[in-house]
Protein backbone atom coordinates (compact mmCIF):
# COMPACT_ATOMS: atom_id res chain seq x y z
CA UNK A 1 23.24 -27.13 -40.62
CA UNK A 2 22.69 -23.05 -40.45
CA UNK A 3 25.07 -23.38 -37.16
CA UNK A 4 27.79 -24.71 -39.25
CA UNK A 5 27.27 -22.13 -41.98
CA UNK A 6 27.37 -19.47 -39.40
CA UNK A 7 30.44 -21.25 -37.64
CA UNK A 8 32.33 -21.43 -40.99
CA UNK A 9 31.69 -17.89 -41.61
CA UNK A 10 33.02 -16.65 -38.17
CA UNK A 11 36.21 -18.90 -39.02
CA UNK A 12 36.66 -17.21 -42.11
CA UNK A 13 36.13 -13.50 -40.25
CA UNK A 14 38.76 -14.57 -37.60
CA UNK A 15 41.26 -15.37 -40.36
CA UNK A 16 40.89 -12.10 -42.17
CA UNK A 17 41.35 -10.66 -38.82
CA UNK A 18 44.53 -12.27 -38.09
CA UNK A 19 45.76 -11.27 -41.46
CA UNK A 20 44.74 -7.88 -41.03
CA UNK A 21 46.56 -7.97 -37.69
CA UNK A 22 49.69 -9.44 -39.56
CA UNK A 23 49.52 -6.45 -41.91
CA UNK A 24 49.98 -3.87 -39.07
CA UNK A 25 45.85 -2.41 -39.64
CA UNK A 26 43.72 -1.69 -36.61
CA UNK A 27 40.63 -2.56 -38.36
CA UNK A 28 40.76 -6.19 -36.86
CA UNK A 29 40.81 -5.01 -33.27
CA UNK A 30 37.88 -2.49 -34.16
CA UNK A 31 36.04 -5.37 -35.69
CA UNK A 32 36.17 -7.58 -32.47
CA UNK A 33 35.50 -4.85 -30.80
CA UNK A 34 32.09 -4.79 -32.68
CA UNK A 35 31.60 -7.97 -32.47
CA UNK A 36 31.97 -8.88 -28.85
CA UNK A 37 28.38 -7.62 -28.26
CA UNK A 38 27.37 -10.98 -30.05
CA UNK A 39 29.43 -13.61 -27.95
CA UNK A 40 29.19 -11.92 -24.46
């Protein structure tokens, strides 16, 4: 069940991100930037 959590969670990061993206801000790039660490 904690995989789902964390899986919902990402979901919900990756949306902010796109909206972020939408919005013109860099901040999403940064934060996958940050992030890639964790999946690679």
């Amino acid at each position: 069940m904690a995989s789902v959590n964390r899986l919902g969670t990402y979901l919900a990061l990756e949306r902010e991100m796109l909206r972020l993206e939408e919005s013109g801000s860099d901040l999403a790039e940064a934060l996958r930037d940050a992030m890639d660490p964790i999946w690679y």
